[in-house]
Protein backbone atom coordinates (compact mmCIF):
# COMPACT_ATOMS: atom_id res chain seq x y z
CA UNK A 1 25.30 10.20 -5.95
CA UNK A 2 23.55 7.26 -7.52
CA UNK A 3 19.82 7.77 -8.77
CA UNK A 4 17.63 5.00 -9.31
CA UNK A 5 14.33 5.23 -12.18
CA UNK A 6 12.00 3.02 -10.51
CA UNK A 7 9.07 1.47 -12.29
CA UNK A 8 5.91 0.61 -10.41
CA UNK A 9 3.19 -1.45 -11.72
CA UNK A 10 -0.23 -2.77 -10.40
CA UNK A 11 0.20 -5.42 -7.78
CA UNK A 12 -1.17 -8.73 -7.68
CA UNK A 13 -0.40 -9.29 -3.97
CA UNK A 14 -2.09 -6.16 -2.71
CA UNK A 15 -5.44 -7.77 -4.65
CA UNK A 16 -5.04 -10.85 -3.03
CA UNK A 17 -4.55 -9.35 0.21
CA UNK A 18 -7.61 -7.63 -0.21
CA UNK A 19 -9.55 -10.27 -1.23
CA UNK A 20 -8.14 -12.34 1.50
CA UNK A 21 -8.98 -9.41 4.38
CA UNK A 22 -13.02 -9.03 2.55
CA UNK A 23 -13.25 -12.84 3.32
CA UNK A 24 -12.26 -12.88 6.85
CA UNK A 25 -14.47 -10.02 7.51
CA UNK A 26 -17.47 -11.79 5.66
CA UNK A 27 -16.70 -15.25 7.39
CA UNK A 28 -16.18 -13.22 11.02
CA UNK A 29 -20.06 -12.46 10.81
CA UNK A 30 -20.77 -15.95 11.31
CA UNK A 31 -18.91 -16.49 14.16
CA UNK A 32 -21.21 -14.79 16.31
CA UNK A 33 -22.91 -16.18 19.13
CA UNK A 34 -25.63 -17.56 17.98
CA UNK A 35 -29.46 -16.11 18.58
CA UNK A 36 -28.27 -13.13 21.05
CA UNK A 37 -30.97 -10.84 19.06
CA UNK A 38 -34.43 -11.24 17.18
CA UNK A 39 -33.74 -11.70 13.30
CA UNK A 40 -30.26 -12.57 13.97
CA UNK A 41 -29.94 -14.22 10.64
CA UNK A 42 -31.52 -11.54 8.52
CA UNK A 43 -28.89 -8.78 10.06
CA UNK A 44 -25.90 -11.66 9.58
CA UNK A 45 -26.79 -11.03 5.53
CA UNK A 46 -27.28 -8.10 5.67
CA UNK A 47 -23.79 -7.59 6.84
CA UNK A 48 -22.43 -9.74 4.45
CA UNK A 49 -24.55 -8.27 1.51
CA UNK A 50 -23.55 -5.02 2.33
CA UNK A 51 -19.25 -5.76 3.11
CA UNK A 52 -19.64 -7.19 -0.58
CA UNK A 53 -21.25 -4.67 -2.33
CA UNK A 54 -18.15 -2.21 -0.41
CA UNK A 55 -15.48 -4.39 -1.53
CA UNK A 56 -16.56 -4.82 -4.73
CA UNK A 57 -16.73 -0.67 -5.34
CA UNK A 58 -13.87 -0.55 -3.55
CA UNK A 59 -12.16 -3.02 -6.08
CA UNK A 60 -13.44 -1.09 -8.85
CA UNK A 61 -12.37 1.97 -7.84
CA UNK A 62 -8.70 0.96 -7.19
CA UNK A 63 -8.78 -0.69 -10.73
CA UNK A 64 -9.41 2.17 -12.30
CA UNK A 65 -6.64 3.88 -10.45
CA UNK A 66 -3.99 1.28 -10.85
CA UNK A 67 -1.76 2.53 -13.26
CA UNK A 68 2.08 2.65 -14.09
CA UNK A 69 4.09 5.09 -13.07
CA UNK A 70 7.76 5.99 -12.36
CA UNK A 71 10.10 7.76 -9.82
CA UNK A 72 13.60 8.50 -9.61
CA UNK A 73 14.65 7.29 -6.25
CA UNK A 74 18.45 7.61 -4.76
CA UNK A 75 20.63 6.43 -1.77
CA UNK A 76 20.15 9.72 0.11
CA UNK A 77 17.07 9.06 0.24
CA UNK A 78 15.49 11.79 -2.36
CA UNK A 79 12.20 10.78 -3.98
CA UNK A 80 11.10 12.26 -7.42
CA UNK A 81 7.56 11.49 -9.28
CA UNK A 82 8.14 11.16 -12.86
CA UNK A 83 4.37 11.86 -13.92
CA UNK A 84 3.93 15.21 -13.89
CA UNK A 85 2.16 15.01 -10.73
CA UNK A 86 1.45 18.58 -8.92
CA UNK A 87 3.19 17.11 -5.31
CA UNK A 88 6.77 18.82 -4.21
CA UNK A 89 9.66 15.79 -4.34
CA UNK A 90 10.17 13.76 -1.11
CA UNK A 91 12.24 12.25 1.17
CA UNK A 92 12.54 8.97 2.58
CA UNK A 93 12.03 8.75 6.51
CA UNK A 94 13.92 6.75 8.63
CA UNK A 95 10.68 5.46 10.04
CA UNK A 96 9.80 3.17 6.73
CA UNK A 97 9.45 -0.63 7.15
CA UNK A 98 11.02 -3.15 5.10
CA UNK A 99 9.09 -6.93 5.42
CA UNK A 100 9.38 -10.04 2.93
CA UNK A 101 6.11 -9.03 0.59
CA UNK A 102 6.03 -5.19 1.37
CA UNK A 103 7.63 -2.11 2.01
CA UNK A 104 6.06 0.57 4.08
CA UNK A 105 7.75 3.83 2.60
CA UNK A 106 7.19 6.73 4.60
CA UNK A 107 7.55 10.06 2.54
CA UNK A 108 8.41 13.26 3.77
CA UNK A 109 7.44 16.64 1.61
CA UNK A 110 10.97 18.22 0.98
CA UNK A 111 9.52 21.40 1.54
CA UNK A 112 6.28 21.90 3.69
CA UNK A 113 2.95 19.46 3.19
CA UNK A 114 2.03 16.44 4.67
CA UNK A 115 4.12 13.48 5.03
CA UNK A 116 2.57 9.93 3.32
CA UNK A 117 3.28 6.25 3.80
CA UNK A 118 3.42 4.30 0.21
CA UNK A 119 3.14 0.77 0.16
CA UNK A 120 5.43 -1.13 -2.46
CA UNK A 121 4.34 -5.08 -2.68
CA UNK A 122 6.99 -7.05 -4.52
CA UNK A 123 5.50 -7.69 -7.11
CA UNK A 124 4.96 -4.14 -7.98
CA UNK A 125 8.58 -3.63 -8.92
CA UNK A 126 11.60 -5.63 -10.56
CA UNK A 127 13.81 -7.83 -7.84
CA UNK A 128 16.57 -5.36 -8.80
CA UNK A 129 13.96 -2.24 -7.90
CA UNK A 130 12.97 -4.00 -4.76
CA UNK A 131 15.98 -4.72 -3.21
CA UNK A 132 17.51 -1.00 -4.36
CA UNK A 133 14.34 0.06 -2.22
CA UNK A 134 15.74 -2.12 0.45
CA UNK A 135 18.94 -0.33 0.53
CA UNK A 136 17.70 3.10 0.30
CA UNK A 137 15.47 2.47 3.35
CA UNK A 138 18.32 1.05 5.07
CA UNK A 139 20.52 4.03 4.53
CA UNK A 140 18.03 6.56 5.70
CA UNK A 141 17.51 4.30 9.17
CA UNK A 142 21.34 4.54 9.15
CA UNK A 143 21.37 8.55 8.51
CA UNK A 144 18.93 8.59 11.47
CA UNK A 145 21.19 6.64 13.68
């Protein structure tokens, strides 16, 4: 039984993404119709002042959050936080996602809780790390087969 220390760090590509997403939204505002209400210009801003002033607390807060951390991850699809953190070790569901920038992980509590989806962007983790997470989400589709 082969177990896997995984090492995740702060993504680039999920910051991107989000700054990418904030921009559409802010742009989408101005592809309304144009004079369908009194002051339509005034609400426009205030739309856009107010999705900035979210995404930049939103930004802020996930800063502060990013951090490293680590987990011991193997083939049978067992999950273990290495951080001390107060949550019961997981398994891997057969229902996670694998794409080309991200992997949806969807964790189930070993014993009783709440199951949790955990998105790992590639650059988050080695190319070794990524692709092990590749396999181990491929084996639990396979166990569920």
């Amino acid at each position: 039984m082969s177990k896997y220390r995984i090492e995740f760090a702060p993504s680039r590509i999920q910051d991107w993404s989000f700054v990418a997403l904030v921009l559409v939204l802010m742009l989408s505002v101005y592809l309304w119709q144009q004079d369908i209400m009194p002051y339509q210009g005034i609400f426009q801003m205030l739309c856009i002042v107010l999705l900035g002033c979210y995404a930049w607390y939103s930004w802020r807060q996930s800063a502060s959050k990013a951090q490293r951390f680590a987990a011991v991850v193997s083939y049978q699809g067992e999950w273990t936080y290495l951080d001390q953190r107060s949550v019961p070790n997981w398994i891997l569901s057969p229902d996670s996602k694998i794409t080309g920038l991200v992997l949806w992980i969807h964790l189930q509590p070993r014993l009783a809780g709440k199951p949790c989806w955990k998105w790992v962007f590639r650059d988050q983790v080695s190319e070794q790390d990524y692709r092990r997470l590749c396999r181990c989400i491929v084996c639990a589709a396979q166990k569920k087969a």
